[in-house]
Protein backbone atom coordinates (compact mmCIF):
# COMPACT_ATOMS: atom_id res chain seq x y z
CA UNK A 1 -63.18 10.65 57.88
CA UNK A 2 -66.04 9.11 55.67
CA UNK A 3 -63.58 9.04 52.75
CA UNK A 4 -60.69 7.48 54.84
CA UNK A 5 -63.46 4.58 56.03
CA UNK A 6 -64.24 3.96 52.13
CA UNK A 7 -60.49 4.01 51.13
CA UNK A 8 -59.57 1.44 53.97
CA UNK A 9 -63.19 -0.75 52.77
CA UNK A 10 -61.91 -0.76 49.27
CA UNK A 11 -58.02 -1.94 50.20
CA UNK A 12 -59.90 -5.19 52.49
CA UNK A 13 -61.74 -5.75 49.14
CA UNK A 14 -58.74 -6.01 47.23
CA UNK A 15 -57.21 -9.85 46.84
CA UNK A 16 -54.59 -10.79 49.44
CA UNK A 17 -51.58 -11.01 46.30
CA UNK A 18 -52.55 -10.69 42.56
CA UNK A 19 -49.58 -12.50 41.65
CA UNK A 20 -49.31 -16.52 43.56
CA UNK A 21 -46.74 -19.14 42.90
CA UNK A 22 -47.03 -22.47 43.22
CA UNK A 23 -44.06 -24.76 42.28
CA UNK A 24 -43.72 -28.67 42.10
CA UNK A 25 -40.57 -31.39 41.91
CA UNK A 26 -40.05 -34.25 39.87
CA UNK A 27 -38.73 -35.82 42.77
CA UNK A 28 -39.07 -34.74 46.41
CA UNK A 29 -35.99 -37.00 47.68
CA UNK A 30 -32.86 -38.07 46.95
CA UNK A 31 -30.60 -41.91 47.53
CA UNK A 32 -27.45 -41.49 48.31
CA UNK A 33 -25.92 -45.18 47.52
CA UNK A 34 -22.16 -46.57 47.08
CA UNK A 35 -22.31 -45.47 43.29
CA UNK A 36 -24.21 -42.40 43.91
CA UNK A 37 -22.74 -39.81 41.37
CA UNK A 38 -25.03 -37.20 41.58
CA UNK A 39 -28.47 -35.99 40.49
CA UNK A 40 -30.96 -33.32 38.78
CA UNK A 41 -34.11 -32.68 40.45
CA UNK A 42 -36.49 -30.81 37.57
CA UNK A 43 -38.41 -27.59 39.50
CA UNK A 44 -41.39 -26.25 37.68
CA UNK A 45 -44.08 -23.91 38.41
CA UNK A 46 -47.04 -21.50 37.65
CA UNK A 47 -47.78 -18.06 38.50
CA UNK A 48 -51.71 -17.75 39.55
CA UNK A 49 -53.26 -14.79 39.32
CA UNK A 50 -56.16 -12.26 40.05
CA UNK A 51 -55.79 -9.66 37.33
CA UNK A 52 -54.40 -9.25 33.69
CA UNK A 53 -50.98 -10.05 32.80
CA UNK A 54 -48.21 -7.27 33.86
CA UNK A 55 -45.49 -6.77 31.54
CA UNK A 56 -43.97 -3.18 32.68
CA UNK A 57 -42.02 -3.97 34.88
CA UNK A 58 -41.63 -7.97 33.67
CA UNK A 59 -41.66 -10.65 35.86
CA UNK A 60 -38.74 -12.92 37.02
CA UNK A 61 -37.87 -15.96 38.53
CA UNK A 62 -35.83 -16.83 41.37
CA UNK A 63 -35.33 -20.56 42.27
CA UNK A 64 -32.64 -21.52 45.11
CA UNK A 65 -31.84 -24.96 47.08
CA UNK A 66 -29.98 -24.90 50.47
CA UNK A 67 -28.54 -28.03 51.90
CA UNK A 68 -28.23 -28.01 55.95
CA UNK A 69 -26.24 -25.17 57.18
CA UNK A 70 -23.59 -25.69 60.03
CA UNK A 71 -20.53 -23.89 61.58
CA UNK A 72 -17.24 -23.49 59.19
CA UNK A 73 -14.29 -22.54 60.78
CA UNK A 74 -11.72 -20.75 57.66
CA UNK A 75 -8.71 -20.66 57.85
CA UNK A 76 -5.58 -18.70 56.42
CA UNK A 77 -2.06 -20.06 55.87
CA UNK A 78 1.23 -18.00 57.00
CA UNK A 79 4.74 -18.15 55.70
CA UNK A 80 6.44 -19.42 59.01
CA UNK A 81 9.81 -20.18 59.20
CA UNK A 82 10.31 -21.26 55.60
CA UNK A 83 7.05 -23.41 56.10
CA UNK A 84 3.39 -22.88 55.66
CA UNK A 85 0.80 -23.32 58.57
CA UNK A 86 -1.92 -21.75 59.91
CA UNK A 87 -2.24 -18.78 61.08
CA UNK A 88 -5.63 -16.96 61.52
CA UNK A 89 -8.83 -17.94 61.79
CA UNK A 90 -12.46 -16.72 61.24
CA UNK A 91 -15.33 -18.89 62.44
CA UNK A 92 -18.49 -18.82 60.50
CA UNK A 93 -21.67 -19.51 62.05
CA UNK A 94 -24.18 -21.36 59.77
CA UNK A 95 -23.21 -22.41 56.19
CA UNK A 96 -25.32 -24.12 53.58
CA UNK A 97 -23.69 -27.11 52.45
CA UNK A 98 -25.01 -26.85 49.49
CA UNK A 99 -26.66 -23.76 47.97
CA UNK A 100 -27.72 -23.14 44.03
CA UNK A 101 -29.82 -20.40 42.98
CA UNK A 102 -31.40 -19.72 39.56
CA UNK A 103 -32.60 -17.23 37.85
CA UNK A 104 -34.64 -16.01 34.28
CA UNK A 105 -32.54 -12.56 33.94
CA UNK A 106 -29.24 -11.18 34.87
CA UNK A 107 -28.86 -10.65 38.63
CA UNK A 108 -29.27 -6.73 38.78
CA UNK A 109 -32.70 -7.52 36.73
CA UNK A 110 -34.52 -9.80 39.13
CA UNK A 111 -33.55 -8.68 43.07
CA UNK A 112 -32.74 -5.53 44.60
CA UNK A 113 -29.91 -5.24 47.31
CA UNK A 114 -32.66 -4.74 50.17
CA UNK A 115 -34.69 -7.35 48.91
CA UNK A 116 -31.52 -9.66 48.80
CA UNK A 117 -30.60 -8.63 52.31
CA UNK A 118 -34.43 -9.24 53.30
CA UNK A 119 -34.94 -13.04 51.95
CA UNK A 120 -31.01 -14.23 52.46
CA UNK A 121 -31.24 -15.29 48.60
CA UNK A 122 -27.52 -14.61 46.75
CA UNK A 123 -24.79 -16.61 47.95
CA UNK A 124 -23.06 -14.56 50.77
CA UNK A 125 -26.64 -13.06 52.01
CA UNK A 126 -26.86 -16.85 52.82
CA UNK A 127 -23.93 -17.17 54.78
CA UNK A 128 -24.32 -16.32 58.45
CA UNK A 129 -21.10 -14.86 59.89
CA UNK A 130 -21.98 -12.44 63.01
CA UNK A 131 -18.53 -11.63 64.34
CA UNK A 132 -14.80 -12.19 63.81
CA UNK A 133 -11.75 -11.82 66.43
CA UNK A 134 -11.05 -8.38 67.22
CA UNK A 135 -7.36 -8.82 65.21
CA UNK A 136 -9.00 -9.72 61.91
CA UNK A 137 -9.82 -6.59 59.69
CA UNK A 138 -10.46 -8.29 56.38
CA UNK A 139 -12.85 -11.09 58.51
CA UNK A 140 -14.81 -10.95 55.05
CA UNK A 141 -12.02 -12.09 52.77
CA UNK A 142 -12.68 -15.79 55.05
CA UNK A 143 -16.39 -16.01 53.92
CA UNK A 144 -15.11 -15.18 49.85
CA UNK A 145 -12.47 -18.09 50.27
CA UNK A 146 -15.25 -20.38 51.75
CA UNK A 147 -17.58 -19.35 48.46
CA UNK A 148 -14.60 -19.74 46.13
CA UNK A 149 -13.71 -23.22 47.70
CA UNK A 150 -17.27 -24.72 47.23
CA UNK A 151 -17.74 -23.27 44.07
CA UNK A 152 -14.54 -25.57 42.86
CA UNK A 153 -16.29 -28.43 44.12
CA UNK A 154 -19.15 -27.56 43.03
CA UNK A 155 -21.75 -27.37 46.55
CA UNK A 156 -21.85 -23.19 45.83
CA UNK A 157 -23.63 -22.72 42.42
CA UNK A 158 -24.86 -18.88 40.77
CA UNK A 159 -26.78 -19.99 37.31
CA UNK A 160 -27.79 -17.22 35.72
CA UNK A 161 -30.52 -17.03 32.56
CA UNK A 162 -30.81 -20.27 33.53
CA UNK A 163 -34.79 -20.63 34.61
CA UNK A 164 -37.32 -20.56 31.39
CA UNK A 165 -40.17 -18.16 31.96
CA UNK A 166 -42.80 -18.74 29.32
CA UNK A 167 -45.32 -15.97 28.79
CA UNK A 168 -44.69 -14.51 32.31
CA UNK A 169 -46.34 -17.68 33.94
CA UNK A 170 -44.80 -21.34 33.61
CA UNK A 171 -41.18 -21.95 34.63
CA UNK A 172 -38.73 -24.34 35.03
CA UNK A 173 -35.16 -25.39 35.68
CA UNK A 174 -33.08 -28.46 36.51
CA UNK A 175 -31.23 -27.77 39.54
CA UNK A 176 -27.61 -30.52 39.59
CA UNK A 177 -27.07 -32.13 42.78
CA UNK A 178 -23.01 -33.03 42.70
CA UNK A 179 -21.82 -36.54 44.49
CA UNK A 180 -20.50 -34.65 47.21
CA UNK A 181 -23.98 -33.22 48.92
CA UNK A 182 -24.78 -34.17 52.44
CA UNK A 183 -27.82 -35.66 53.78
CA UNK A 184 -30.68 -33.70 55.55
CA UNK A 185 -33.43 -31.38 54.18
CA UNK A 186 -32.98 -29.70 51.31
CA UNK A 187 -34.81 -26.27 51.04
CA UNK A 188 -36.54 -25.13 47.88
CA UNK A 189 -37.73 -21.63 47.42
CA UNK A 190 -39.13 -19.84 44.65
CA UNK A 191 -39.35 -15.94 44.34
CA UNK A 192 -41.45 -13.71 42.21
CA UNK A 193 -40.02 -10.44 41.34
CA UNK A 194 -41.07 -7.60 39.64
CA UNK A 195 -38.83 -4.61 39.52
CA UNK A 196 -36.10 -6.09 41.99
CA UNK A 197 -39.02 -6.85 44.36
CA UNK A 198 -40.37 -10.02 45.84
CA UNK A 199 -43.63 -10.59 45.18
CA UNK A 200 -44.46 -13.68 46.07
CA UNK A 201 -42.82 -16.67 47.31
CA UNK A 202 -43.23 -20.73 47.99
CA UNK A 203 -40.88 -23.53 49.71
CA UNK A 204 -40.71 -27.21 49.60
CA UNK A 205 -38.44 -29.60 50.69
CA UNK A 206 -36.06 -32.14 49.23
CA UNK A 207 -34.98 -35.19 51.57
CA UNK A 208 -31.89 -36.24 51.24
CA UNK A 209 -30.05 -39.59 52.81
CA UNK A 210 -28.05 -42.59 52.47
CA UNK A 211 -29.55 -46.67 52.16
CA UNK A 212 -27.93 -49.89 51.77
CA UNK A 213 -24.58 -49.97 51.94
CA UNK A 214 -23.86 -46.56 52.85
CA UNK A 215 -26.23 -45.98 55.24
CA UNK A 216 -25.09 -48.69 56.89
CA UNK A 217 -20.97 -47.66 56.82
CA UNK A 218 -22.22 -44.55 57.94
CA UNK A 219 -24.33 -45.11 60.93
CA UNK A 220 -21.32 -47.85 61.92
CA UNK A 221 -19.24 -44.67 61.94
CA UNK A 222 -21.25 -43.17 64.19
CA UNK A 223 -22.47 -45.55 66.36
CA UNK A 224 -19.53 -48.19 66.76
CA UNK A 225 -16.57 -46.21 65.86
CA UNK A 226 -14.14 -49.06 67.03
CA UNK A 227 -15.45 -51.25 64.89
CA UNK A 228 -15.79 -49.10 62.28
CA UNK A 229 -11.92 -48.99 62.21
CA UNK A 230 -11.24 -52.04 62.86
CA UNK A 231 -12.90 -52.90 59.37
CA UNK A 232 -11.51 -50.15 57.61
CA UNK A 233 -8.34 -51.43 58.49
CA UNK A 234 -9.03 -55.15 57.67
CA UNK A 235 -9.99 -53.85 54.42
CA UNK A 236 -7.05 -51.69 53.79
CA UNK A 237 -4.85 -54.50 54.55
CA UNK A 238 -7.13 -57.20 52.20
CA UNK A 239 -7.07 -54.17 49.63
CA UNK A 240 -2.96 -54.12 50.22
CA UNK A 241 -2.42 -57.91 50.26
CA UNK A 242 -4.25 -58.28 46.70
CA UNK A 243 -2.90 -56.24 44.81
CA UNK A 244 0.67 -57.10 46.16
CA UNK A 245 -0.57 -60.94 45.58
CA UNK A 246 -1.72 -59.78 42.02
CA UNK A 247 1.27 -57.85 41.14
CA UNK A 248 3.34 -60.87 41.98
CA UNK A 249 1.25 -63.07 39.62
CA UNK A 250 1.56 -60.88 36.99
CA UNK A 251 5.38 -61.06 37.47
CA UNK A 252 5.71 -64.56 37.48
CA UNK A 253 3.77 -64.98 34.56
């Protein structure tokens, strides 16, 4: 009994985690304007610690950056009647609009498959889909189409190798934010591993939204949706009537 008591006194002695990270941005939010093409927010970080340096097992570096996640409805075309349409359809329950994640090693080297599952971290682990209509066997296939589709356009991101870990404390990686990202909060986490397990882990967020011009299209959109229209359309039909009126200029000449 008197041994258990010392064993459990020596473990409260112990620090909390030998192993802290703490991260920073070189720029906690982003503009979207009219010209907006995009942008590269710089994540660095330390590793604070309570002991020596481990090297056996190394450690790596996870970084990742979710945009808001909302409900994606997939769906798959059919062959009907000589014509394509569609046919079935899975609906997925939260997406990240936008989701990167970096590492310092080769996938298999930095996370295990329970860890993954634990901390949502690789691509599909952040995908929430609970359920799928009884008729739909290969309901999984939707999700890989929905990954494949915003990996073209480049919202779904895997960078491997791609965080620098210098003498198993500073990091850092530049993280591309394409023209097509959504506004809201951007999450930032950063994972510690050792051995395919987390040990430590920080978040920060990255505000993202519209000004000027675009901010103010887009709450018109929202808010006064006639009128909205009604522009668009008188500016469809100025956009039409110039370059007819130019064309015929051009002609005379």
């Amino acid at each position: 009994m008197m041994r258990c008591l010392l064993l459990l006194l020596a473990l409260l002695a112990l620090p909390a985690q030998a192993e802290e990270v703490v991260m920073g941005l070189s720029q906690d939010s982003v503009s979207i304007t009219t010209d907006f093409n995009g942008s590269e927010i710089l994540i660095f970080g330390a590793v604070k610690r309570e002991a020596p340096i481990r090297t056996d097992p190394p450690l790596q570096v996870i970084v990742t950056v979710a945009g808001p996640a909302a409900p994606v409805t997939v769906w798959r075309k059919a062959r009907r009647l000589g014509i394509w349409v569609n046919a079935d359809a899975v609906g997925i329950d939260a997406a990240p609009s936008f989701y990167t994640v970096a590492t310092s090693a080769p996938w298999d080297e930095v996370i295990s498959e329970v860890e993954d599952l634990r901390h949502k971290v690789s691509v599909p682990r952040a995908i929430r889909s609970v359920g799928a209509p009884m008729e739909i066997v290969d309901s999984q296939s939707f999700t890989d189409a929905l990954i494949r589709i915003r990996e073209r356009e480049g919202l779904y991101q895997l960078r491997v190798n791609s965080v620098e870990l210098r003498e198993s404390t500073l990091f850092d990686t530049a993280i591309s934010m394409p023209a097509n990202i959504v506004e809201g909060r951007y999450t930032t986490r950063v994972f510690l591993t050792r051995g395919g397990r987390v040990v430590s882990q920080h978040a920060s967020v990255i505000e993202v939204h519209k000004v000027g011009l675009e901010r103010w299209l887009f709450n018109l959109s929202r808010n006064q949706s006639l009128i909205y229209g009604l522009l668009s359309l008188v500016i469809a039909v100025a956009a039409g009537w110039g370059a007819s009126a130019a064309f015929r200029a051009l002609k005379s000449g």
